[in-house]
PDB file of N, CA and C in Angstrom:
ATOM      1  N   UNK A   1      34.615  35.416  88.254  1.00  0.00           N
ATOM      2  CA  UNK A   1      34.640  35.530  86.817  1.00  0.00           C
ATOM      3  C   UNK A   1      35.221  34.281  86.181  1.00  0.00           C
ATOM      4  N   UNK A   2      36.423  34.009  86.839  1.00  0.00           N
ATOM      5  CA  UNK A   2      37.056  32.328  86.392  1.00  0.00           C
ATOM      6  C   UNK A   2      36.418  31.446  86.213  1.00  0.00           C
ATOM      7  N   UNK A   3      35.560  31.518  87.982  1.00  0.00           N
ATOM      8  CA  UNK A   3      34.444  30.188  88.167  1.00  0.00           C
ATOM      9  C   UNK A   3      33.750  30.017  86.573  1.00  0.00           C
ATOM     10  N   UNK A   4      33.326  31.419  85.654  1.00  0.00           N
ATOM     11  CA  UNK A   4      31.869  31.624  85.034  1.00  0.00           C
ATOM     12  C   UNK A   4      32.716  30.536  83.249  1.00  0.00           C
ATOM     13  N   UNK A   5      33.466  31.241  83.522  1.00  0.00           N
ATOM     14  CA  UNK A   5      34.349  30.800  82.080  1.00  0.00           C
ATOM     15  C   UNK A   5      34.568  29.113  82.715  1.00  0.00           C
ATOM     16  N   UNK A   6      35.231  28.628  83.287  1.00  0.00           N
ATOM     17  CA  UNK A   6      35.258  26.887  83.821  1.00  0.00           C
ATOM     18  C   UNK A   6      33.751  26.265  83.613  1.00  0.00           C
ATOM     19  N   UNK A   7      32.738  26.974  83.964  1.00  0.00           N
ATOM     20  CA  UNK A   7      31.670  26.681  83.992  1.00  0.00           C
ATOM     21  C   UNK A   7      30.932  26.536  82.461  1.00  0.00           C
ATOM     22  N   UNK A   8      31.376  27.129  81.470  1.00  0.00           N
ATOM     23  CA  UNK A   8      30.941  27.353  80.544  1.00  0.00           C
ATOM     24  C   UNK A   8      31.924  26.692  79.681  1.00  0.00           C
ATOM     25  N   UNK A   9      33.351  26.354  79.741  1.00  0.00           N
ATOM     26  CA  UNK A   9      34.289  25.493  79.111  1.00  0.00           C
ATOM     27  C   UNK A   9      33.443  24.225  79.464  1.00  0.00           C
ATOM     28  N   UNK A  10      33.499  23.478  80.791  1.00  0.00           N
ATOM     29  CA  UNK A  10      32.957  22.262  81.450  1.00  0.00           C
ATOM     30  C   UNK A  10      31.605  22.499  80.121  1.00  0.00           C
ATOM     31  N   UNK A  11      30.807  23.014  80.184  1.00  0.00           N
ATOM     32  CA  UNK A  11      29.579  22.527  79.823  1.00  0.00           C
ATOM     33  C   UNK A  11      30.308  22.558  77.808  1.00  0.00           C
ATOM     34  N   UNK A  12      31.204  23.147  77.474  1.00  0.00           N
ATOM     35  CA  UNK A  12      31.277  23.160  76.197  1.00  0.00           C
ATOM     36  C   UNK A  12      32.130  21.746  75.712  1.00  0.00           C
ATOM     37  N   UNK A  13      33.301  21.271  76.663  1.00  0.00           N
ATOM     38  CA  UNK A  13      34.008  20.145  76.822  1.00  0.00           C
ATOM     39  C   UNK A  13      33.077  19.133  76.324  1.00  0.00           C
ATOM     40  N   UNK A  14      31.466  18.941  77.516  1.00  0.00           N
ATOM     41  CA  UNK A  14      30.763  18.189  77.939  1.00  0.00           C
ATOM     42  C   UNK A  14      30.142  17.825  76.143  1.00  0.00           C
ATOM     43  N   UNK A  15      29.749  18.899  75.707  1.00  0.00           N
ATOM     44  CA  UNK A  15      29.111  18.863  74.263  1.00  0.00           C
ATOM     45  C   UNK A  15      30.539  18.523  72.985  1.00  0.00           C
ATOM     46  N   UNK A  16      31.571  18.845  73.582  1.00  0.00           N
ATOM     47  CA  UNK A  16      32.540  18.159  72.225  1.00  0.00           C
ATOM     48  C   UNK A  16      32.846  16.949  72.367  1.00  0.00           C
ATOM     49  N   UNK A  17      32.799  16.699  73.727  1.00  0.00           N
ATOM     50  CA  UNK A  17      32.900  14.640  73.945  1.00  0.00           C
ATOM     51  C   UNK A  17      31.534  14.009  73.567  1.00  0.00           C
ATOM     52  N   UNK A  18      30.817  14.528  73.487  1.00  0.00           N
ATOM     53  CA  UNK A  18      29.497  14.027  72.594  1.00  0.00           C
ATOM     54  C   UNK A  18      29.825  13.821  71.605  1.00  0.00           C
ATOM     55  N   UNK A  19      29.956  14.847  70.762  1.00  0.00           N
ATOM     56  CA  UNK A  19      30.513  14.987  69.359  1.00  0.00           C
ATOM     57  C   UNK A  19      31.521  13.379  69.080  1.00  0.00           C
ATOM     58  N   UNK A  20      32.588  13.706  69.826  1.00  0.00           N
ATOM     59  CA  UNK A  20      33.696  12.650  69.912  1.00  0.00           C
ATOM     60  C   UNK A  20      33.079  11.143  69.566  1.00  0.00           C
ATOM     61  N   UNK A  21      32.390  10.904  70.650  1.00  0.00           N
ATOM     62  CA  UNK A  21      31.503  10.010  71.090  1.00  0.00           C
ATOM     63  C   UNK A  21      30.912   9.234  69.362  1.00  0.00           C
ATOM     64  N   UNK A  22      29.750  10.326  69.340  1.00  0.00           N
ATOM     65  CA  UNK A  22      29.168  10.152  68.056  1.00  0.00           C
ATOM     66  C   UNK A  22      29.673  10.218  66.436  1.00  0.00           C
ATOM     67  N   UNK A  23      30.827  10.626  66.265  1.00  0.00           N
ATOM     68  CA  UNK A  23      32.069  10.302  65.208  1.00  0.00           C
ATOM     69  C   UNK A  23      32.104   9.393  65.525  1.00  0.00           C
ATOM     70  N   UNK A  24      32.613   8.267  66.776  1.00  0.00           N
ATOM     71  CA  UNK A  24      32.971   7.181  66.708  1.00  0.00           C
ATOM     72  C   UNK A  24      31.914   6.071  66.258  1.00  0.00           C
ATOM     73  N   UNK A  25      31.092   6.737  67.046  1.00  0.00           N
ATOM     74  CA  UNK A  25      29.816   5.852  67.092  1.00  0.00           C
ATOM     75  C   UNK A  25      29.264   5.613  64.984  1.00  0.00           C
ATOM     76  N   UNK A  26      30.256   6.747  64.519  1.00  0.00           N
ATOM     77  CA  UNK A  26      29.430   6.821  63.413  1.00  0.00           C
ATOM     78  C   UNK A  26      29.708   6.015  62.051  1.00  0.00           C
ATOM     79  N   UNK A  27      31.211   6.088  62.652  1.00  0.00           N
ATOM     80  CA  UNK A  27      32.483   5.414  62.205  1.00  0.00           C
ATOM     81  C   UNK A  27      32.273   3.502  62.081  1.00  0.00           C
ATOM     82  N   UNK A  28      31.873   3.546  63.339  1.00  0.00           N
ATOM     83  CA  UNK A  28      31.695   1.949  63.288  1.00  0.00           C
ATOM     84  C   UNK A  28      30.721   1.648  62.707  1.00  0.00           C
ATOM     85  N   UNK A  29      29.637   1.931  63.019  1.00  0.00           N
ATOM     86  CA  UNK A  29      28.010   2.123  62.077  1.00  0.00           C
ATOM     87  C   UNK A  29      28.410   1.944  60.850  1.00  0.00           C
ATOM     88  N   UNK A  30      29.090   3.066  60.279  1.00  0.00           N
ATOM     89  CA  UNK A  30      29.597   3.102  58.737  1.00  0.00           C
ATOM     90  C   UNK A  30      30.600   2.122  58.237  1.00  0.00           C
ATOM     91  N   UNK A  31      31.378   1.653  59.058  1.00  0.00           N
ATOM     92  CA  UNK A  31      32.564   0.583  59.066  1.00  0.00           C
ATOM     93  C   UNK A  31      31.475  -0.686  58.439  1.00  0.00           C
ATOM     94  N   UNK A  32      30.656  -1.271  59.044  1.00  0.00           N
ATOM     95  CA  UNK A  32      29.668  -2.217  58.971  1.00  0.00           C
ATOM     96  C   UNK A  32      28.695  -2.091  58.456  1.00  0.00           C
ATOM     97  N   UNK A  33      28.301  -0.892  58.195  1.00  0.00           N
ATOM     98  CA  UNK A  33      27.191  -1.079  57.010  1.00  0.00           C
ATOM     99  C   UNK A  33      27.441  -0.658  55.407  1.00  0.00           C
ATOM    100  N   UNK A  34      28.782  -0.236  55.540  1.00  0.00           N
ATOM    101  CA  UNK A  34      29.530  -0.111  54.360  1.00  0.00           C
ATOM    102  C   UNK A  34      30.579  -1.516  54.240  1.00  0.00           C
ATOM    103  N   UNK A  35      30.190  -2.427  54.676  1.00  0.00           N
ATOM    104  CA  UNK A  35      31.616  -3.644  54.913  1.00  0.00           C
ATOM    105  C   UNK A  35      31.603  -4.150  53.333  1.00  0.00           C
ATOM    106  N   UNK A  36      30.838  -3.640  52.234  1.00  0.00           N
ATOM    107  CA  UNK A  36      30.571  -4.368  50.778  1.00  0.00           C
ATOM    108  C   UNK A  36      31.739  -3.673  49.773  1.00  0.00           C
ATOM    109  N   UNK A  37      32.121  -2.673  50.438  1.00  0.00           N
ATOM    110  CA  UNK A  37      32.920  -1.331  49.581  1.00  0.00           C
ATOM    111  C   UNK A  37      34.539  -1.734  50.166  1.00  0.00           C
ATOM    112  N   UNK A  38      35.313  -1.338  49.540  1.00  0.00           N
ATOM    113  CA  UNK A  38      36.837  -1.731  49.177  1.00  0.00           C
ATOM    114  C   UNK A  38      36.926  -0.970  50.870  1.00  0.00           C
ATOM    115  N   UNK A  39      38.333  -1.943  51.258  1.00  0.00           N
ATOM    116  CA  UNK A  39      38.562  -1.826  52.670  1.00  0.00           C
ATOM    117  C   UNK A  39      39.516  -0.307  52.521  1.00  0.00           C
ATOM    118  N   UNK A  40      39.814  -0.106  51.317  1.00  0.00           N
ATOM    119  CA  UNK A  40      40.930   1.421  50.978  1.00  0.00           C
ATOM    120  C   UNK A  40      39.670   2.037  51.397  1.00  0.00           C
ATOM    121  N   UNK A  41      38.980   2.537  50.876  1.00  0.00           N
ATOM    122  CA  UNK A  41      37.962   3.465  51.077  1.00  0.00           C
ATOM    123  C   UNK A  41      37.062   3.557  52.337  1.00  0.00           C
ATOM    124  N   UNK A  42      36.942   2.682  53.189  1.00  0.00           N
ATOM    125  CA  UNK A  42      37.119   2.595  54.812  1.00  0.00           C
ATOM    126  C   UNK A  42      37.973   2.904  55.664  1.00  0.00           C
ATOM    127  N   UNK A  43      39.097   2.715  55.416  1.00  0.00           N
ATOM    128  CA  UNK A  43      40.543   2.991  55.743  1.00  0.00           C
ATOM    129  C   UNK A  43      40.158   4.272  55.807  1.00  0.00           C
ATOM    130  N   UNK A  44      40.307   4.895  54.910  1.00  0.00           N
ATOM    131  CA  UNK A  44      40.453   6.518  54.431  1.00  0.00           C
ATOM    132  C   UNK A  44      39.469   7.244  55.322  1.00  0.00           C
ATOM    133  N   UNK A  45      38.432   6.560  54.992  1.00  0.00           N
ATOM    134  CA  UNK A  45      37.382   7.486  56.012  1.00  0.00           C
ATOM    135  C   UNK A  45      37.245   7.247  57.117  1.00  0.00           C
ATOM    136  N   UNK A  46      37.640   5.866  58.140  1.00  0.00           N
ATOM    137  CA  UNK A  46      37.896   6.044  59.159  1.00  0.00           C
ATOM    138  C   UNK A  46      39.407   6.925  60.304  1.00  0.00           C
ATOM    139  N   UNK A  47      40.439   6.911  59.115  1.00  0.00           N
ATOM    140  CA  UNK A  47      41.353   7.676  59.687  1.00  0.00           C
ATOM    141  C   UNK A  47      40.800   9.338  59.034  1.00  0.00           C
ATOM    142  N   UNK A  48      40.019   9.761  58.610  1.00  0.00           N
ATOM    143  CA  UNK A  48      39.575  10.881  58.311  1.00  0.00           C
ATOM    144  C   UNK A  48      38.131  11.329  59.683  1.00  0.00           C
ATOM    145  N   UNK A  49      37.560  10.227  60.213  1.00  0.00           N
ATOM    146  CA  UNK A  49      36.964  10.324  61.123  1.00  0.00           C
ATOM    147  C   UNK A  49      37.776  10.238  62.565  1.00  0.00           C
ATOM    148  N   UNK A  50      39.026   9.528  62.759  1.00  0.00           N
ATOM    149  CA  UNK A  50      39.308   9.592  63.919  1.00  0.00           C
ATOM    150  C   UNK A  50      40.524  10.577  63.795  1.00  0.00           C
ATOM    151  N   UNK A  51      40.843  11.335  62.509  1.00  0.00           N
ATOM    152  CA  UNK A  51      41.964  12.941  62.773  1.00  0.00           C
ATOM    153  C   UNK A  51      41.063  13.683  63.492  1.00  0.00           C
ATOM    154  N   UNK A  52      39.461  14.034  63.357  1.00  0.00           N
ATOM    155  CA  UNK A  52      38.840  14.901  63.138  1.00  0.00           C
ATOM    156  C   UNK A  52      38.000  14.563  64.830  1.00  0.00           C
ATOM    157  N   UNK A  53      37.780  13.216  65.488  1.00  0.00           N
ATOM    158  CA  UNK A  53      37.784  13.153  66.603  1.00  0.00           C
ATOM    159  C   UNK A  53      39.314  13.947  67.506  1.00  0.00           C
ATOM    160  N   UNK A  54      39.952  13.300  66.948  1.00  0.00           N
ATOM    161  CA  UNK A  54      41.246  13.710  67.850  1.00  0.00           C
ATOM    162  C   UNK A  54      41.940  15.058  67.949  1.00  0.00           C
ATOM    163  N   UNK A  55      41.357  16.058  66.791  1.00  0.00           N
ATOM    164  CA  UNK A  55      40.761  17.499  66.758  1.00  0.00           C
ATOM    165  C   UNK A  55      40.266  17.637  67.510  1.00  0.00           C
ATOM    166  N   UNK A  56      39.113  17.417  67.533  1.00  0.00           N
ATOM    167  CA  UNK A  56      38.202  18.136  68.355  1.00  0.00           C
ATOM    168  C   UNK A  56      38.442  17.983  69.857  1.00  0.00           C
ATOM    169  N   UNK A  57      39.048  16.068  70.035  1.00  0.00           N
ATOM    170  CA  UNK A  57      39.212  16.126  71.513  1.00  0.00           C
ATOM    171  C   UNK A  57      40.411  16.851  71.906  1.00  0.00           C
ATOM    172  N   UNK A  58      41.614  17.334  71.046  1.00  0.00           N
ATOM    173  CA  UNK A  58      42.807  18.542  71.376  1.00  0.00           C
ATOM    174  C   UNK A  58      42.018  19.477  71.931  1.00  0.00           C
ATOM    175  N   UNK A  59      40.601  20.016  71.619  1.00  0.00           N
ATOM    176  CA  UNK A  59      39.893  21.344  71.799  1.00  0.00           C
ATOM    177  C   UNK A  59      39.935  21.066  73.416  1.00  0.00           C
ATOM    178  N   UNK A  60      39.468  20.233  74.293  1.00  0.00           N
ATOM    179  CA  UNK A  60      38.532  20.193  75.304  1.00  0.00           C
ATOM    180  C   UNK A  60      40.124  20.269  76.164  1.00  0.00           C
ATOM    181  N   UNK A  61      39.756  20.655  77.518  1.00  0.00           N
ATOM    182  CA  UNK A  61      40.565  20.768  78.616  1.00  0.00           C
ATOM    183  C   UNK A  61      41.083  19.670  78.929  1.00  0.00           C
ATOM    184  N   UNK A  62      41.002  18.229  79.003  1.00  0.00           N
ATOM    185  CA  UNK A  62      41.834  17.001  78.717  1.00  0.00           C
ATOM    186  C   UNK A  62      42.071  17.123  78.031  1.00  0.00           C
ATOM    187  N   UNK A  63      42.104  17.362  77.041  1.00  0.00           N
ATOM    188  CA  UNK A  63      42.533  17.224  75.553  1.00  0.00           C
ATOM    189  C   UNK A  63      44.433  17.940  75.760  1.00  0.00           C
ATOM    190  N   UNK A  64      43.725  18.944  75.272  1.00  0.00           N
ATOM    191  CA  UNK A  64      45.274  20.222  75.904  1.00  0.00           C
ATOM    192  C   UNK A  64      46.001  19.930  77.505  1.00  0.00           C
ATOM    193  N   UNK A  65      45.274  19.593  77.952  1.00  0.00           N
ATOM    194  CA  UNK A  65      46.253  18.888  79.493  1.00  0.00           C
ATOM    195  C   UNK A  65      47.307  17.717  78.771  1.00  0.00           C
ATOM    196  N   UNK A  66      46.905  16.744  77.706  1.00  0.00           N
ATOM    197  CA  UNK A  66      46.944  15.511  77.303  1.00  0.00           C
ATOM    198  C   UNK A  66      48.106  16.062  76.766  1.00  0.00           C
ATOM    199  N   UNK A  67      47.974  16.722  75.326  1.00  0.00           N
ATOM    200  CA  UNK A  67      48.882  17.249  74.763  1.00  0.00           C
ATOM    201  C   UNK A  67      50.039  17.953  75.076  1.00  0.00           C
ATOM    202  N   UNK A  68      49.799  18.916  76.397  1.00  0.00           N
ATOM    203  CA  UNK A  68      50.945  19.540  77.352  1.00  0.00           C
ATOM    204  C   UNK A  68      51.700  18.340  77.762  1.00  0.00           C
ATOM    205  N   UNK A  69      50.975  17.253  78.522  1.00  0.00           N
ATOM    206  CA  UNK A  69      51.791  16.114  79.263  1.00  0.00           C
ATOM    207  C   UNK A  69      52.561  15.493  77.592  1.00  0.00           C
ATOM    208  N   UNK A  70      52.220  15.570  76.616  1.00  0.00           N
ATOM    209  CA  UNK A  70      53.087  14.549  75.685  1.00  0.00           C
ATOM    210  C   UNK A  70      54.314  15.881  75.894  1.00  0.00           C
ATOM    211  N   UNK A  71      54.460  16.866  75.433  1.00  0.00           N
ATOM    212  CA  UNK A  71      55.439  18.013  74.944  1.00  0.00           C
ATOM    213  C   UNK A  71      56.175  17.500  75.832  1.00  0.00           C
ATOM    214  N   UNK A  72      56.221  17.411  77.502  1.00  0.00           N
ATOM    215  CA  UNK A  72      56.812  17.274  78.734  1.00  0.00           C
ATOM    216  C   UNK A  72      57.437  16.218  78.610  1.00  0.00           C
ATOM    217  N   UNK A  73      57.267  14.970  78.214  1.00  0.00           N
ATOM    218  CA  UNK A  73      57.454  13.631  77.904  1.00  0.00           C
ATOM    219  C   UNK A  73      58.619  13.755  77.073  1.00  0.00           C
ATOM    220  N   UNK A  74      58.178  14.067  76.075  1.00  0.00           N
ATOM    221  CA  UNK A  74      58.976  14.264  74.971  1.00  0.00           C
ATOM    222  C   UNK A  74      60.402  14.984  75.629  1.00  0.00           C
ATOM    223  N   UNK A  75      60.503  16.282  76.502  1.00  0.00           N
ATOM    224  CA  UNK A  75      61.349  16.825  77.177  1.00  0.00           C
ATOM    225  C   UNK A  75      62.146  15.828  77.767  1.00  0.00           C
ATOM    226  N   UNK A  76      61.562  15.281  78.616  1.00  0.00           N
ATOM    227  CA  UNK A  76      62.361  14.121  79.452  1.00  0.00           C
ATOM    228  C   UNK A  76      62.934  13.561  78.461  1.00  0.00           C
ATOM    229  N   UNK A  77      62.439  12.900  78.157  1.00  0.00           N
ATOM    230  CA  UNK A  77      62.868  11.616  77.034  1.00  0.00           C
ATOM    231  C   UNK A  77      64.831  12.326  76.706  1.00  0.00           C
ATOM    232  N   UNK A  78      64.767  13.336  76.374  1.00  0.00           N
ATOM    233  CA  UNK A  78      65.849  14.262  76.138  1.00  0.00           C
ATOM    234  C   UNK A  78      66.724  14.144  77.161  1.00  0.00           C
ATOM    235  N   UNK A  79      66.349  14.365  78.261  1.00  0.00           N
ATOM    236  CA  UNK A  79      67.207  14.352  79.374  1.00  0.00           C
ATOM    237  C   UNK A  79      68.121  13.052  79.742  1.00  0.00           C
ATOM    238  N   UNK A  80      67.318  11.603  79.019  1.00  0.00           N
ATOM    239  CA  UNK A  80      67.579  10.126  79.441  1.00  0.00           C
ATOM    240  C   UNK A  80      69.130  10.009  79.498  1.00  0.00           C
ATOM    241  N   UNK A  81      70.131   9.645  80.063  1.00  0.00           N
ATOM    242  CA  UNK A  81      71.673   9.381  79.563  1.00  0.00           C
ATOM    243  C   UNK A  81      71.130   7.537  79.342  1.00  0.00           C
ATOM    244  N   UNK A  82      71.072   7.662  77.888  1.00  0.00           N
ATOM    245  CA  UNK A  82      71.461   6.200  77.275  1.00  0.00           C
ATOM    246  C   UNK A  82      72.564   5.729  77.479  1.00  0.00           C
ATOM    247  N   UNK A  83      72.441   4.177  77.469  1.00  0.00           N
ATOM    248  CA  UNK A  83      73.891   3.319  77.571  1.00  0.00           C
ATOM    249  C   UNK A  83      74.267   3.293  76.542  1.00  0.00           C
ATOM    250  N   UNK A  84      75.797   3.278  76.563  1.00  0.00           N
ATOM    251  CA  UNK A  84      76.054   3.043  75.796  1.00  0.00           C
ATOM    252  C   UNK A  84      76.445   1.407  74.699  1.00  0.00           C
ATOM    253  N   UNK A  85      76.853   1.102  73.065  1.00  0.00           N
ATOM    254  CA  UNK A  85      76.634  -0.142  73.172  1.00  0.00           C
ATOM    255  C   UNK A  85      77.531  -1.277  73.533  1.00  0.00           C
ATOM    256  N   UNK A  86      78.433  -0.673  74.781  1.00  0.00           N
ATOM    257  CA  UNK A  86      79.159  -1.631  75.383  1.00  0.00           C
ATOM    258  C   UNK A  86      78.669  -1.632  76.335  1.00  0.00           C
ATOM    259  N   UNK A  87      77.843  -0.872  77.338  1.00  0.00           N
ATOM    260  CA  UNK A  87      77.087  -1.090  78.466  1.00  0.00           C
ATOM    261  C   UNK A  87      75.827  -2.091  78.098  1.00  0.00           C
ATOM    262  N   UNK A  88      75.407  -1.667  77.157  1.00  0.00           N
ATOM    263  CA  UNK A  88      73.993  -2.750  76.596  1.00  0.00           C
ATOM    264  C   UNK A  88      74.908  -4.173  76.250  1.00  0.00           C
ATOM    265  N   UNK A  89      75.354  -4.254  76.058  1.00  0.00           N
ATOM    266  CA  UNK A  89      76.241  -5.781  75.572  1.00  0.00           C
ATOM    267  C   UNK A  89      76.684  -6.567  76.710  1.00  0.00           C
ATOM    268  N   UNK A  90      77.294  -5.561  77.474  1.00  0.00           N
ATOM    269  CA  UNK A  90      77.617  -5.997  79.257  1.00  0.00           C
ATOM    270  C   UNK A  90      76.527  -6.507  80.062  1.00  0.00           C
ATOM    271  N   UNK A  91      75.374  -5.653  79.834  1.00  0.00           N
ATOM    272  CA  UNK A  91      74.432  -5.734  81.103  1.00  0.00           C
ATOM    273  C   UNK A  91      73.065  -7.118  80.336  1.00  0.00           C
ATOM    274  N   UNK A  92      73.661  -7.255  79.005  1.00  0.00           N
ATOM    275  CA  UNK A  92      72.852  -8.452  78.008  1.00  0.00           C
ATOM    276  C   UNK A  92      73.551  -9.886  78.485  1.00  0.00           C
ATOM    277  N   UNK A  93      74.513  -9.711  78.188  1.00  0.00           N
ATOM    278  CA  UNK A  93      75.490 -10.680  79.264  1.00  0.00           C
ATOM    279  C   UNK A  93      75.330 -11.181  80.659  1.00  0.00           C
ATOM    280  N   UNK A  94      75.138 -10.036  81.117  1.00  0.00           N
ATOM    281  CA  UNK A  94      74.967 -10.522  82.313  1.00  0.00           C
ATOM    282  C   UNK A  94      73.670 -11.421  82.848  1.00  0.00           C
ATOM    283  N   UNK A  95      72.501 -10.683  81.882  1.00  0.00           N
ATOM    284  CA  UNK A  95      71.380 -11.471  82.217  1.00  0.00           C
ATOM    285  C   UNK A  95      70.872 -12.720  81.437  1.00  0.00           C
ATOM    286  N   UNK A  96      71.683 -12.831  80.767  1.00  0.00           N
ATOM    287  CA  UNK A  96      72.127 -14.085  79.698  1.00  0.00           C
ATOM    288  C   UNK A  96      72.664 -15.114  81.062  1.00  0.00           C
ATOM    289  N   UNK A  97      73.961 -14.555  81.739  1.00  0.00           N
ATOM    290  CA  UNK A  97      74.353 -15.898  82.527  1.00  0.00           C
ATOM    291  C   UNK A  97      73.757 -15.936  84.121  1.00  0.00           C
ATOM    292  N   UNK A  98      72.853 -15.231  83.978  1.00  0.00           N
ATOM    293  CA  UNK A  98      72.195 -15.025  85.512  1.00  0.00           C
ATOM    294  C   UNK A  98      70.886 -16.247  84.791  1.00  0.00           C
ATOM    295  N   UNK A  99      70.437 -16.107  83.928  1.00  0.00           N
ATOM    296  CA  UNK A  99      69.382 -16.904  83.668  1.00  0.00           C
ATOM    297  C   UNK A  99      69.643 -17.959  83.328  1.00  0.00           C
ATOM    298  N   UNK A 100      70.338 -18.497  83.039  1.00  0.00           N
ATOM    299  CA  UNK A 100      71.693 -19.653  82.900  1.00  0.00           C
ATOM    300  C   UNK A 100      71.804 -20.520  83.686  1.00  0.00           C
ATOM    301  N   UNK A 101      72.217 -19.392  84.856  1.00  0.00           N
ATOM    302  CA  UNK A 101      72.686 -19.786  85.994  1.00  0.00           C
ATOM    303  C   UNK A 101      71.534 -20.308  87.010  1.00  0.00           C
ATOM    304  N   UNK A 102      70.209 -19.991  86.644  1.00  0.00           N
ATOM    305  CA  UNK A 102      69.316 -20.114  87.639  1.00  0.00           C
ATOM    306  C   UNK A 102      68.533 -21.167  86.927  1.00  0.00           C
ATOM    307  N   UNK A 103      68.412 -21.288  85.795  1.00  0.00           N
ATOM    308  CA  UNK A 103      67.523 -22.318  84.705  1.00  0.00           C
ATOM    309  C   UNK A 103      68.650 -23.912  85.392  1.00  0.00           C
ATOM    310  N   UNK A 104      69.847 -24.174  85.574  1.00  0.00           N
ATOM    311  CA  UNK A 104      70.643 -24.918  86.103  1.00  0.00           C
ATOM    312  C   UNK A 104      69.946 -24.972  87.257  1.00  0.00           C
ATOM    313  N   UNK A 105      70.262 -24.144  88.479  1.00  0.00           N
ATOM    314  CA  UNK A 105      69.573 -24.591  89.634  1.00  0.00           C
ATOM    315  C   UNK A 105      68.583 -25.177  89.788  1.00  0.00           C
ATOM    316  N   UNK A 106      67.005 -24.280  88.825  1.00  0.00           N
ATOM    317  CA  UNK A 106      66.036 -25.032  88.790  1.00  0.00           C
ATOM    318  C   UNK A 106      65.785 -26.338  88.636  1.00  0.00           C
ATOM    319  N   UNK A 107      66.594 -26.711  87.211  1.00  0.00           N
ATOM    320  CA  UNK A 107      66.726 -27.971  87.193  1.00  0.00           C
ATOM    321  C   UNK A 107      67.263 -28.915  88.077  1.00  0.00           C
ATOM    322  N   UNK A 108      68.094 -28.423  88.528  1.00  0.00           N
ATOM    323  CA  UNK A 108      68.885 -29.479  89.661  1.00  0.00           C
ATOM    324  C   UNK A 108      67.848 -29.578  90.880  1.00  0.00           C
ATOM    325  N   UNK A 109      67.298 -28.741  91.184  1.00  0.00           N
ATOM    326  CA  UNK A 109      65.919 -28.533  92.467  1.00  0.00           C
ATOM    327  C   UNK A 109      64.695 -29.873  91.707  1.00  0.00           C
ATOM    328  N   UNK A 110      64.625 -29.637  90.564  1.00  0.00           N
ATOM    329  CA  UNK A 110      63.487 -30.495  89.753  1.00  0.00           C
ATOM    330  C   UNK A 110      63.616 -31.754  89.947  1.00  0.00           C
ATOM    331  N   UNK A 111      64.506 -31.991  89.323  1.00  0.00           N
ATOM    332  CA  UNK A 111      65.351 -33.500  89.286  1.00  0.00           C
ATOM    333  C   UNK A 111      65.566 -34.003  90.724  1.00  0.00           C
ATOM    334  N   UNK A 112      65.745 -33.458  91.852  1.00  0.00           N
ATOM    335  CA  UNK A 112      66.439 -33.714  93.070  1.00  0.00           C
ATOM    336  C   UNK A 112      65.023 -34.070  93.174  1.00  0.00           C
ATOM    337  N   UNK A 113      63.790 -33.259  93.778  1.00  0.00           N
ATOM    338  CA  UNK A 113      62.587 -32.922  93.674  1.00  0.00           C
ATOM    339  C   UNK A 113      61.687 -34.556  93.358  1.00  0.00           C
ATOM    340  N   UNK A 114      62.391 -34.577  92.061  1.00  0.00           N
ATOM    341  CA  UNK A 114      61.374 -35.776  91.386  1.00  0.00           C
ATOM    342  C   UNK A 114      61.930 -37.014  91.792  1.00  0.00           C
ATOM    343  N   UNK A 115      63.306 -37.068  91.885  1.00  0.00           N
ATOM    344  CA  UNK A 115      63.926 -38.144  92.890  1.00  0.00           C
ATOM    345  C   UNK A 115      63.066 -38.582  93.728  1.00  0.00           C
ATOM    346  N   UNK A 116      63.022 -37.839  95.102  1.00  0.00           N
ATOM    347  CA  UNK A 116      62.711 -37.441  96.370  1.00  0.00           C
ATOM    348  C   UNK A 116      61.328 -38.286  95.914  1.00  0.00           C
ATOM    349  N   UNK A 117      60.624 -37.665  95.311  1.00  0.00           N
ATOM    350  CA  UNK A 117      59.051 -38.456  94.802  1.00  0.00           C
ATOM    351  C   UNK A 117      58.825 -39.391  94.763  1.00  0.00           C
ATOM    352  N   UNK A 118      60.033 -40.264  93.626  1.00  0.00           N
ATOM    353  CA  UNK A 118      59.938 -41.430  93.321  1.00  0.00           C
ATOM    354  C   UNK A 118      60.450 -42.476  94.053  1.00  0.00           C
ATOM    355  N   UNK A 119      61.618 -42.229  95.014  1.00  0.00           N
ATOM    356  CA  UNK A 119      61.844 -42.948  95.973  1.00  0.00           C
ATOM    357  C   UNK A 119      60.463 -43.177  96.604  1.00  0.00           C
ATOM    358  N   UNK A 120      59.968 -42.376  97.349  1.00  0.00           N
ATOM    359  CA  UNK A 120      58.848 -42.146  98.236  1.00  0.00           C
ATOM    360  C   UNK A 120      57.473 -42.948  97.879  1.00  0.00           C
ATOM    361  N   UNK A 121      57.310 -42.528  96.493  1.00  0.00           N
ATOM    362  CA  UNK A 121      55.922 -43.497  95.917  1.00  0.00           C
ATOM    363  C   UNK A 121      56.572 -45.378  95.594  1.00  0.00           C
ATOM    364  N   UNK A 122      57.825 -45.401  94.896  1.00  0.00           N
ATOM    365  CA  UNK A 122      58.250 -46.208  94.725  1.00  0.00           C
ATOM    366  C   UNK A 122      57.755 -46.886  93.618  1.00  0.00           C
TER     367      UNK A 122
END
């Protein structure tokens, strides 16, 4: 019975990503053959064409998988223990004199480097 309903979502999915498809498709069409008309009034109707894609693609089984994975995201995100802004100031520091410290070496490798060269070619 599951199989019959998957089978019949799949084929209904299959016909709203068409849909999707052809909003977009319709959007740009209209983007460019309307390019003579105020860019407000493009604006408008292309974010009125891509709410109404992004409707419809909420409908389809990616869609709602998509949307479950943001909610989840969003969860985590909650869970993060941020630094605090003496840890961010510390660990800014640090890679402040680590890069410092290595931009020096480089140079000293460069210079040694180009020495080494110019002795050699003379």
């Amino acid at each position: 019975m599951s199989s019959k309903i998957e089978s019949s979502s799949s084929k209904l999915d299959s016909l709203k990503w068409l849909v999707i498809v052809s909003l977009v498709a319709a959007g740009v069409i209209g983007n460019s053959y309307y390019a003579d008309q105020s860019l407000l009034y493009r604006v408008i109707a292309m974010l009125v064409i891509a709410g109404l894609a992004g409707f419809i693609g909420f409908q389809t089984a990616k869609g709602a998988a998509f949307f479950i994975h943001m909610k989840e995201a969003k969860n985590e995100i909650r869970k993060v223990v941020w630094p605090t802004r003496q840890e961010t100031g510390q660990t800014t520091m640090m890679v402040v004199a680590v890069v410092i410290i290595i931009g020096i070496l480089l140079w000293g490798l460069d210079t040694f480097l180009g020495w080494v060269v110019s002795s050699v070619i003379g």
